[in-house]
C-alpha atoms as a PDB file:
ATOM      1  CA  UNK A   1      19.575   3.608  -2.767  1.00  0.00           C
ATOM      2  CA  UNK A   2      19.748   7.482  -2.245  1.00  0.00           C
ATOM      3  CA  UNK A   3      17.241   9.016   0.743  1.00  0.00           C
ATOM      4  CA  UNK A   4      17.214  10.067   4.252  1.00  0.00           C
ATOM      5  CA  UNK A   5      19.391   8.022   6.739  1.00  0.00           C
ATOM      6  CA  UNK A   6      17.352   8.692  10.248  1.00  0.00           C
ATOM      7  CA  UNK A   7      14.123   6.358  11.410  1.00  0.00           C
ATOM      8  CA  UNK A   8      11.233   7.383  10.894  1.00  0.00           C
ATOM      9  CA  UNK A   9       9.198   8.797  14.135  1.00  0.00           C
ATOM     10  CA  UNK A  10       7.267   6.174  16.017  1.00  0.00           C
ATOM     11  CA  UNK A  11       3.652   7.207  17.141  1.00  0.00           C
ATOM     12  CA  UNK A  12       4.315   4.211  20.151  1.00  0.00           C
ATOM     13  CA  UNK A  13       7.202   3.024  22.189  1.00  0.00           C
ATOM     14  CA  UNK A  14       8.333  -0.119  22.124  1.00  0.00           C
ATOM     15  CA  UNK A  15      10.588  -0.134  19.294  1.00  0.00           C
ATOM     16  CA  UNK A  16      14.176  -1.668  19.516  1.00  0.00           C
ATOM     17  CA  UNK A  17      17.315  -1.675  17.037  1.00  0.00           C
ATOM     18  CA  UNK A  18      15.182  -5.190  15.433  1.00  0.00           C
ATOM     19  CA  UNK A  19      12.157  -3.084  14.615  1.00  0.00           C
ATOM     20  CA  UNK A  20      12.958   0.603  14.545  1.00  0.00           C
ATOM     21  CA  UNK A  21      11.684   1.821  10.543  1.00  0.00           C
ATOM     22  CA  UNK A  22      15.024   2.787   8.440  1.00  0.00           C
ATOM     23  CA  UNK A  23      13.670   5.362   6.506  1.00  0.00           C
ATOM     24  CA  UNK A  24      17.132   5.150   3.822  1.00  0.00           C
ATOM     25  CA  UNK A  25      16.142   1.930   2.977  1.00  0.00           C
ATOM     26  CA  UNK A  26      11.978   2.405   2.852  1.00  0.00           C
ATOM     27  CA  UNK A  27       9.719   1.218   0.210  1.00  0.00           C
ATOM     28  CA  UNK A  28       5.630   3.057   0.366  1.00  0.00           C
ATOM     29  CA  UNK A  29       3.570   0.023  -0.514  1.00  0.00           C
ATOM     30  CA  UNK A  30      -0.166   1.180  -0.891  1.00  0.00           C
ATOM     31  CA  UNK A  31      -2.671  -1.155  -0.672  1.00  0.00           C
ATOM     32  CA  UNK A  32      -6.101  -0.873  -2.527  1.00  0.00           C
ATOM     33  CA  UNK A  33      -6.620   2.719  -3.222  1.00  0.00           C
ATOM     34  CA  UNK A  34      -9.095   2.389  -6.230  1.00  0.00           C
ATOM     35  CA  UNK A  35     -11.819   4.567  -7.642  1.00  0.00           C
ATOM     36  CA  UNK A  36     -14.362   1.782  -6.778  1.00  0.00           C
ATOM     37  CA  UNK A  37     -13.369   1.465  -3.265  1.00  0.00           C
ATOM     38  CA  UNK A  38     -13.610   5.200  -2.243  1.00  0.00           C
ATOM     39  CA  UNK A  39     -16.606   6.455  -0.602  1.00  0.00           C
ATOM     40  CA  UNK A  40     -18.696   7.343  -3.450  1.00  0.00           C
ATOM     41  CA  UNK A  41     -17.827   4.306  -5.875  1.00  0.00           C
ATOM     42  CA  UNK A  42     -19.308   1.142  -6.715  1.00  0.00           C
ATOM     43  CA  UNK A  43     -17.256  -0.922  -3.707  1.00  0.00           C
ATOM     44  CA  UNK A  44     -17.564   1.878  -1.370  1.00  0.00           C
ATOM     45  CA  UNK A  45     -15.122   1.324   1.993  1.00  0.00           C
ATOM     46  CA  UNK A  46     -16.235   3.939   4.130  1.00  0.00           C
ATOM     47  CA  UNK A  47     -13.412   6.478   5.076  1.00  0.00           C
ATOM     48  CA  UNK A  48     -10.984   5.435   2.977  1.00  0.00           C
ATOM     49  CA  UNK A  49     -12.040   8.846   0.552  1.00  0.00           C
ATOM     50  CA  UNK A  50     -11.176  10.318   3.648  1.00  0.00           C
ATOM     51  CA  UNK A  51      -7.643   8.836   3.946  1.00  0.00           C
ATOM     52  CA  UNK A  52      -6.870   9.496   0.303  1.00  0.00           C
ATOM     53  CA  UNK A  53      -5.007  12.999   0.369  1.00  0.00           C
ATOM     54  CA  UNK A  54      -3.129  11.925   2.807  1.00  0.00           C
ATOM     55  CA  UNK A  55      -2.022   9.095   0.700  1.00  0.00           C
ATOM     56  CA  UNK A  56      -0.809  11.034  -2.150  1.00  0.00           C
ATOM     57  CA  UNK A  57       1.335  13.197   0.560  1.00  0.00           C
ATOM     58  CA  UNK A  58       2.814   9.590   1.235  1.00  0.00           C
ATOM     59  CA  UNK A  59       3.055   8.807  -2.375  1.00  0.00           C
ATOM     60  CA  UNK A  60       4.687  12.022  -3.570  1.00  0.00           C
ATOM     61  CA  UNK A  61       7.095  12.722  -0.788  1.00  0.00           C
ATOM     62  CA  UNK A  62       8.194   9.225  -1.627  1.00  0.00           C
ATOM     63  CA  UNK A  63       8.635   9.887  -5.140  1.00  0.00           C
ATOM     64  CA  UNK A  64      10.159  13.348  -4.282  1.00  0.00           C
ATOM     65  CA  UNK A  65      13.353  11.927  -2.718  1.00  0.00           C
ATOM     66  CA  UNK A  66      14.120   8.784  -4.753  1.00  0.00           C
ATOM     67  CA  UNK A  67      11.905   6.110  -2.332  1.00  0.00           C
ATOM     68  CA  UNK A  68      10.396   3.441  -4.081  1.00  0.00           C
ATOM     69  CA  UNK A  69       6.335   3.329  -4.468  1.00  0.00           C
ATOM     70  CA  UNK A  70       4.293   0.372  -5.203  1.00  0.00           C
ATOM     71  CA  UNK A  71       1.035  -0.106  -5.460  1.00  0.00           C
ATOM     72  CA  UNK A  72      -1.239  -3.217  -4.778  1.00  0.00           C
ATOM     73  CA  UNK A  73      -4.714  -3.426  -6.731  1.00  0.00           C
ATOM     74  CA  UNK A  74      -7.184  -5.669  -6.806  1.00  0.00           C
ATOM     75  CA  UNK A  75      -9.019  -6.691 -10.210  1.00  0.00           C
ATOM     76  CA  UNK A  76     -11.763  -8.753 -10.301  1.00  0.00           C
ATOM     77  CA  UNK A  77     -12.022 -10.862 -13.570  1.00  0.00           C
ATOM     78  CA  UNK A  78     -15.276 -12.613 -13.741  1.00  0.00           C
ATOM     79  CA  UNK A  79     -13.777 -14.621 -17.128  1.00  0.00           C
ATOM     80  CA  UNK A  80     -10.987 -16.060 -15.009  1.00  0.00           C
ATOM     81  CA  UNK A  81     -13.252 -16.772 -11.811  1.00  0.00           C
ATOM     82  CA  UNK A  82      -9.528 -15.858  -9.836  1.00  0.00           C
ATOM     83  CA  UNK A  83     -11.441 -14.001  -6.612  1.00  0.00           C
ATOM     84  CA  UNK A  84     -11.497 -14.175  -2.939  1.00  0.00           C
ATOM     85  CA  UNK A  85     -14.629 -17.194  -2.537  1.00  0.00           C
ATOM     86  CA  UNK A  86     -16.222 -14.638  -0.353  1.00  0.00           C
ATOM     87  CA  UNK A  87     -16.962 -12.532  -3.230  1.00  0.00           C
ATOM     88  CA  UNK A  88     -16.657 -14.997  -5.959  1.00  0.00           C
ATOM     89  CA  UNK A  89     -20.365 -15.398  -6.327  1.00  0.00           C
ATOM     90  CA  UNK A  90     -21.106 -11.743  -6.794  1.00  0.00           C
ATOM     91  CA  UNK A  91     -18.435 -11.511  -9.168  1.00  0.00           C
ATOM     92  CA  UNK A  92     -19.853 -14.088 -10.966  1.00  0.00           C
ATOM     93  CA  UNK A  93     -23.357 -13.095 -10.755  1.00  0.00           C
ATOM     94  CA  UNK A  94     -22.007  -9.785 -12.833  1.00  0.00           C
ATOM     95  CA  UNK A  95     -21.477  -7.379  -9.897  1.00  0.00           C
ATOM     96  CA  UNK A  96     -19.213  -5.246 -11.731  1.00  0.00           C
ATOM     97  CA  UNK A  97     -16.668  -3.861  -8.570  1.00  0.00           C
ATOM     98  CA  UNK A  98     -12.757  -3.779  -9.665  1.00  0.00           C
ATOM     99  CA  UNK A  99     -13.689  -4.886 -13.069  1.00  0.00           C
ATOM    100  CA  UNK A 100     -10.089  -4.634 -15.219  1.00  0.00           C
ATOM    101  CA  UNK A 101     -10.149  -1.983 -17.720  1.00  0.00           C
ATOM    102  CA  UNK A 102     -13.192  -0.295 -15.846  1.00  0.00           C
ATOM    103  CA  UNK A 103     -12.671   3.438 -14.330  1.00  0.00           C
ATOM    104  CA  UNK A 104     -13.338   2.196 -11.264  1.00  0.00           C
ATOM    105  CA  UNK A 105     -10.264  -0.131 -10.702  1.00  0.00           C
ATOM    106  CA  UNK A 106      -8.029   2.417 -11.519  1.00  0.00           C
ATOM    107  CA  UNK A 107      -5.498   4.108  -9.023  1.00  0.00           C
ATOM    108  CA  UNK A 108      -7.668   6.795  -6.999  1.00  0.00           C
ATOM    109  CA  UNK A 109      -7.313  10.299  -8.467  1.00  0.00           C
ATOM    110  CA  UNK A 110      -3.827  12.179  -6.819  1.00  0.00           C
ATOM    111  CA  UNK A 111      -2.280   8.600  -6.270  1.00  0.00           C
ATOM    112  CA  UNK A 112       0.399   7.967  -9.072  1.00  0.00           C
ATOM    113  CA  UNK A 113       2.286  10.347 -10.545  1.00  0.00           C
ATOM    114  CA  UNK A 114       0.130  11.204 -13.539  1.00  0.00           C
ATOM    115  CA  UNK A 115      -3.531  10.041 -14.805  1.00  0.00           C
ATOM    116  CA  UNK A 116      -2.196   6.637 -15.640  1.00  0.00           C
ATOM    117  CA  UNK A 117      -4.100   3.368 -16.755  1.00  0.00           C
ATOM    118  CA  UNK A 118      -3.749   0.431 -15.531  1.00  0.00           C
ATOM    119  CA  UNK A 119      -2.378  -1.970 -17.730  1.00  0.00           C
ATOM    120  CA  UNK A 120      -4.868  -4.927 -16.743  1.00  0.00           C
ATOM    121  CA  UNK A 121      -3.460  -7.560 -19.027  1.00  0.00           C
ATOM    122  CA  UNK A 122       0.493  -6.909 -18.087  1.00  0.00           C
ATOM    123  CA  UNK A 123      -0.854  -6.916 -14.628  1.00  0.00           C
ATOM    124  CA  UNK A 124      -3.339  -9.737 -14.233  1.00  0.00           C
ATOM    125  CA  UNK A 125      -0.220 -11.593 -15.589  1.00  0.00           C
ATOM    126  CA  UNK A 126       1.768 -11.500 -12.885  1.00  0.00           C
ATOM    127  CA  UNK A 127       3.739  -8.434 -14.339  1.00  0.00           C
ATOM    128  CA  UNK A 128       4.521  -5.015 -12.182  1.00  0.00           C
ATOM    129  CA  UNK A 129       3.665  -1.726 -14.507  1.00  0.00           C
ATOM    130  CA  UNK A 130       6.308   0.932 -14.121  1.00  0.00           C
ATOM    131  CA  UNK A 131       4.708   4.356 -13.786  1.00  0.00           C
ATOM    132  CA  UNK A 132       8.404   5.803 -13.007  1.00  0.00           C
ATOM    133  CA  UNK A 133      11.877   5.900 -11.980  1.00  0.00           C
ATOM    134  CA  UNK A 134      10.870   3.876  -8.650  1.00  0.00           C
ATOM    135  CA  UNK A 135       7.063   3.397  -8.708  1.00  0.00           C
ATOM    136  CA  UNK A 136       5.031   0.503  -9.875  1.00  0.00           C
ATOM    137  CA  UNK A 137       1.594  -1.164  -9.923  1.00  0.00           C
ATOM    138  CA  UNK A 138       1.296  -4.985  -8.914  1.00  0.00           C
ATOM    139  CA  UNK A 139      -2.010  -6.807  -9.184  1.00  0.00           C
ATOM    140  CA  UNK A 140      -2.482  -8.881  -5.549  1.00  0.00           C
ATOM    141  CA  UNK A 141      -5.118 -11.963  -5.955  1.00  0.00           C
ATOM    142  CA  UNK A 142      -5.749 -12.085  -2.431  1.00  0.00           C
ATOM    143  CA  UNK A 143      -6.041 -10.333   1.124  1.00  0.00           C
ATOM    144  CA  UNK A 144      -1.864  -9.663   1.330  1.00  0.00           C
ATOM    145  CA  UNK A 145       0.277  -8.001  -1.268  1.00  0.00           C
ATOM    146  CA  UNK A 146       2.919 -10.941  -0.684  1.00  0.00           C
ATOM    147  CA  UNK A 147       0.626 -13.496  -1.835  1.00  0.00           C
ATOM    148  CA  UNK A 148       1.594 -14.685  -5.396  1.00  0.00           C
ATOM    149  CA  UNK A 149       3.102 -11.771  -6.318  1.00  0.00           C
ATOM    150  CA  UNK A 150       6.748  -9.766  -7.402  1.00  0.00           C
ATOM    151  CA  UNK A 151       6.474  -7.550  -3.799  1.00  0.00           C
ATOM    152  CA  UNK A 152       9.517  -9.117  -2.078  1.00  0.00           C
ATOM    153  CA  UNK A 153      11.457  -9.707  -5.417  1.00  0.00           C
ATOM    154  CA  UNK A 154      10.380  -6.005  -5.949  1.00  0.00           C
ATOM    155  CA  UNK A 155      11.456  -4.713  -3.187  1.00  0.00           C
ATOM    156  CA  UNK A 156      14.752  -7.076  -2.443  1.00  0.00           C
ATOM    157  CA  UNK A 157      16.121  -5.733  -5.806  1.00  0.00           C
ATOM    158  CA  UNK A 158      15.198  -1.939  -4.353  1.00  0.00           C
ATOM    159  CA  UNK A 159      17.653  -2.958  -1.732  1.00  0.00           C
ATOM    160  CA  UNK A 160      14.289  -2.238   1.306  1.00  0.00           C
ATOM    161  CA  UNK A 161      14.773  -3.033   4.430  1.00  0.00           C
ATOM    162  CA  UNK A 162      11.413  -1.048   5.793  1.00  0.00           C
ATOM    163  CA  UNK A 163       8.170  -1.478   4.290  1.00  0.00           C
ATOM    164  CA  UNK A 164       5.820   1.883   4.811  1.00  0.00           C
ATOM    165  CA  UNK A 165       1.492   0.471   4.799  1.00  0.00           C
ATOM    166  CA  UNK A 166      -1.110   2.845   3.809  1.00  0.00           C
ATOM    167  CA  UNK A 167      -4.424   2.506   1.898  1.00  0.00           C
ATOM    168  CA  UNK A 168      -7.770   0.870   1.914  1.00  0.00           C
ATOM    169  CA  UNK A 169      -9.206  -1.207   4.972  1.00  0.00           C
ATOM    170  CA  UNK A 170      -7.148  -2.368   7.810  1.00  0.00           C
ATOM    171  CA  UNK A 171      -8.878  -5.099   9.155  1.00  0.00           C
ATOM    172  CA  UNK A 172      -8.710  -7.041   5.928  1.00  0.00           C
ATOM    173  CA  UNK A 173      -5.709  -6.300   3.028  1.00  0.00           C
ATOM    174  CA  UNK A 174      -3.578  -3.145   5.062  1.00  0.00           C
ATOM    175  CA  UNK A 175      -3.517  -5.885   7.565  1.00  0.00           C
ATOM    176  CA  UNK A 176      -2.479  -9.023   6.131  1.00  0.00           C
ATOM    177  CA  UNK A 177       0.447  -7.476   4.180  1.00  0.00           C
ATOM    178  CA  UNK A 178       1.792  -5.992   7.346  1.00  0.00           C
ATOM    179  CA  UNK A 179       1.741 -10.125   8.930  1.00  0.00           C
ATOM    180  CA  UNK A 180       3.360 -10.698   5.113  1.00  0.00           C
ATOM    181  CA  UNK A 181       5.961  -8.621   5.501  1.00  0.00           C
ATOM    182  CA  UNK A 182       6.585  -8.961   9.218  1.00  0.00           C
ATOM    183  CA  UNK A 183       6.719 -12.858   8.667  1.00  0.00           C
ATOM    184  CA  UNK A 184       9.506 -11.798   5.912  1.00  0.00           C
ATOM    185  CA  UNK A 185      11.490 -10.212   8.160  1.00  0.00           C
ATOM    186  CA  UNK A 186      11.041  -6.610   6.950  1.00  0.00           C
ATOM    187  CA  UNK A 187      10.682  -3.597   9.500  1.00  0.00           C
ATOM    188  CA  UNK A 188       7.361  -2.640   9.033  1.00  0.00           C
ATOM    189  CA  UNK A 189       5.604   0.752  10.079  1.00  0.00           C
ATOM    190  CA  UNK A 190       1.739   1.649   9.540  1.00  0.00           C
ATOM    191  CA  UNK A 191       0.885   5.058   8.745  1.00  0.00           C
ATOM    192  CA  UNK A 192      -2.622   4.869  11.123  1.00  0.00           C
ATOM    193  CA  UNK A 193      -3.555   8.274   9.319  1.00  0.00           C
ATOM    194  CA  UNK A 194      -3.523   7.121   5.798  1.00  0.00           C
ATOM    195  CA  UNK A 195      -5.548   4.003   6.303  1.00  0.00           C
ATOM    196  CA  UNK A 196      -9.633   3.275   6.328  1.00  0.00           C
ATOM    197  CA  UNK A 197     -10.496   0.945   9.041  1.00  0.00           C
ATOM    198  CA  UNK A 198      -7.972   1.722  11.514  1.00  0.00           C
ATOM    199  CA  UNK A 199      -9.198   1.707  15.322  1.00  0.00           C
ATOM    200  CA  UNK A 200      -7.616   1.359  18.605  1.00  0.00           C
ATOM    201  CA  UNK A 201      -7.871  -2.623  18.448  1.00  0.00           C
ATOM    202  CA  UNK A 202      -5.643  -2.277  15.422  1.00  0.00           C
ATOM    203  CA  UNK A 203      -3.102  -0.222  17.188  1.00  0.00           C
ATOM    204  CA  UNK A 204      -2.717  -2.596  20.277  1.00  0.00           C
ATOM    205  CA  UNK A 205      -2.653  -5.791  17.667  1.00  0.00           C
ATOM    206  CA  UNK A 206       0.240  -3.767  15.433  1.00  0.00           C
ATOM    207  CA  UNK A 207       2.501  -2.820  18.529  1.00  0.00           C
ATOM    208  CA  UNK A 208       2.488  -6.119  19.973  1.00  0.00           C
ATOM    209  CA  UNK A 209       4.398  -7.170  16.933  1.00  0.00           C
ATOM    210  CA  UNK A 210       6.746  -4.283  16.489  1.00  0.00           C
ATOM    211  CA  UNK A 211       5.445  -2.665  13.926  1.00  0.00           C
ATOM    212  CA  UNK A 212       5.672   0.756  14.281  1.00  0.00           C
ATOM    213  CA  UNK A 213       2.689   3.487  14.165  1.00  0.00           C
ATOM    214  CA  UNK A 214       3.494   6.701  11.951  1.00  0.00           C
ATOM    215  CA  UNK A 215       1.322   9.522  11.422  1.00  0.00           C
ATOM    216  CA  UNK A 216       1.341  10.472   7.750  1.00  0.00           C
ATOM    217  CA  UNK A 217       2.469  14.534   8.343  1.00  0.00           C
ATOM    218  CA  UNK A 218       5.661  13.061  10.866  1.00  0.00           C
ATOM    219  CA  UNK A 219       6.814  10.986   7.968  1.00  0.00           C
ATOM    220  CA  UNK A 220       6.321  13.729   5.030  1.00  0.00           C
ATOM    221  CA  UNK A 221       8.172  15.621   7.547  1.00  0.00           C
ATOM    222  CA  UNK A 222      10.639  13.476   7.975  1.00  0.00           C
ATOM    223  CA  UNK A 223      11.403  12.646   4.150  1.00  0.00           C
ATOM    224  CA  UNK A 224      10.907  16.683   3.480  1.00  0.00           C
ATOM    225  CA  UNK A 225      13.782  17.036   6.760  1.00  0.00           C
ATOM    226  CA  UNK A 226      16.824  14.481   4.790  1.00  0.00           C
ATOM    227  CA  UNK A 227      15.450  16.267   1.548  1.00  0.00           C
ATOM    228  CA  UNK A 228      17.005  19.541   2.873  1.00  0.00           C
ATOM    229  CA  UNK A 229      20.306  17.816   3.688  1.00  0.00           C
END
C-alpha cells in the first residue's frame, strides 16, 4: 500500500514500538457522521456539527495520498426490528432517526468524496459500498464497527496495521470500536479533535491502553508532509 512511512504525531507520551500509529499502513475509519446526528438533525449529538470539517480534512487527506477510508453508519430499520434495545422501542413506536433511504442517514455533507447515496439495501446486507479507489461505507448494527461486520476483513485485505477514529460520540460508538480494534491487535490512534463527546476522562481512559491521541491538523500535516516526498 503506497503512503507516508513516518508515525503519526502523538498528542501524549507513552507510546512504545507495540503502539506507536504507522501512518504507511493507516486505514481512517469514521464512525457515525450522519445528517441526523449533527446538531441540527432529527438525532441531534451535540458538537459533533462542530467536529465535522475537521472530519472531511481527515477524510480527504486520506483519500489524497492513497489511505483507505471507511465509513461506519448506523440505519435504523423499524421492518427488521435489528436496533440497539435501548432504542428499539422508539424505533418501533415510528421515531423516524437513521431511517434507510431517508436524507438524514446519509453521510454528513463534505464527508465522502461526492454527494453519494447510501445504498441501504447492499448495506443493511452485510455488503461494504465502494465510493472509490480506497473508500467504502459499512452498515454497523451495534455500538462498535467490528461487531458483525467486513471492518477487519476490510481492512486485513488493505494490508492496515493502524486504525485512525474520528466521528460521532465518544463515550458510546468512537469508543467501542477503538476497544474493537485494540482487542484485534491493531495500533489504534484517536483524533480527540474530530470527535463529539470527547473530554479529559476519555483521554486518561485512551492512554492507559496505548492508543494514541492525534490532533486532526498534526495528522493532515503529516499525510500533506510524505505527500511532498
Amino acid at each position: 500500500m503506497s503512503g507516508p512511512s513516518h508515525a503519526a504525531p502523538a498528542a501524549r507520551d507513552g507510546l512504545d514500538e507495540h503502539t506507536a500509529p504507522r501512518l504507511a499502513s493507516a486505514a481512517l475509519v469514521t464512525v457515525d457522521v450522519q445528517r441526523d446526528l449533527l446538531d441540527d438533525g432529527a438525532f441531534c449529538v451535540p458538537g459533533t456539527s462542530a467536529v465535522l470539517p475537521r472530519v472531511g480534512a481527515l477524510a480527504a487527506a486520506f483519500r489524497a495520498t492513497g489511505l483507505p477510508v471507511v465509513h461506519l453508519v448506523r440505519l435504523y430499520d423499524p421492518a427488521s426490528g435489528d436496533v440497539d434495545r435501548c432504542r428499539r422501542a422508539a424505533v418501533a413506536a415510528g421515531q423516524g432517526m437513521l431511517r434507510p433511504g431517508t436524507a438524514g442517514s446519509q453521510l454528513a455533507p463534505g464527508l465522502g468524496p461526492a454527494d453519494v447515496e447510501l445504498d441501504s439495501v447492499r448495506l443493511l446486507g452485510g455488503h461494504p459500498q465502494q465510493l472509490g479507489p480506497h473508500e467504502w461505507v459499512l452498515y454497523k448494527p451495534r455500538w462498535g464497527g467490528f461487531y458483525r461486520t467486513a471492518l477487519h476483513e476490510q481492512l486485513g485485505a488493505a494490508g492496515v496495521s493502524t486504525v485512525v477514529v474520528a466521528g460521532c460520540n465518544f463515550p458510546n460508538c468512537p469508543r467501542t470500536t477503538v476497544y474493537e480494534a485494540s482487542e484485534r491487535d491493531y495500533r489504534v490512534a484517536l483524533v480527540t479533535d474530530a470527535v463529539s463527546g470527547f473530554d479529559d476522562r476519555g483521554a486518561a481512559e485512551l492512554s492507559g491502553i496505548g492508543v494514541a491521541l492525534v490532533t486532526a491538523a498534526s495528522l493532515v500535516e503529516s499525510l500533506a508532509a510524505s505527500a511532498r516526498g
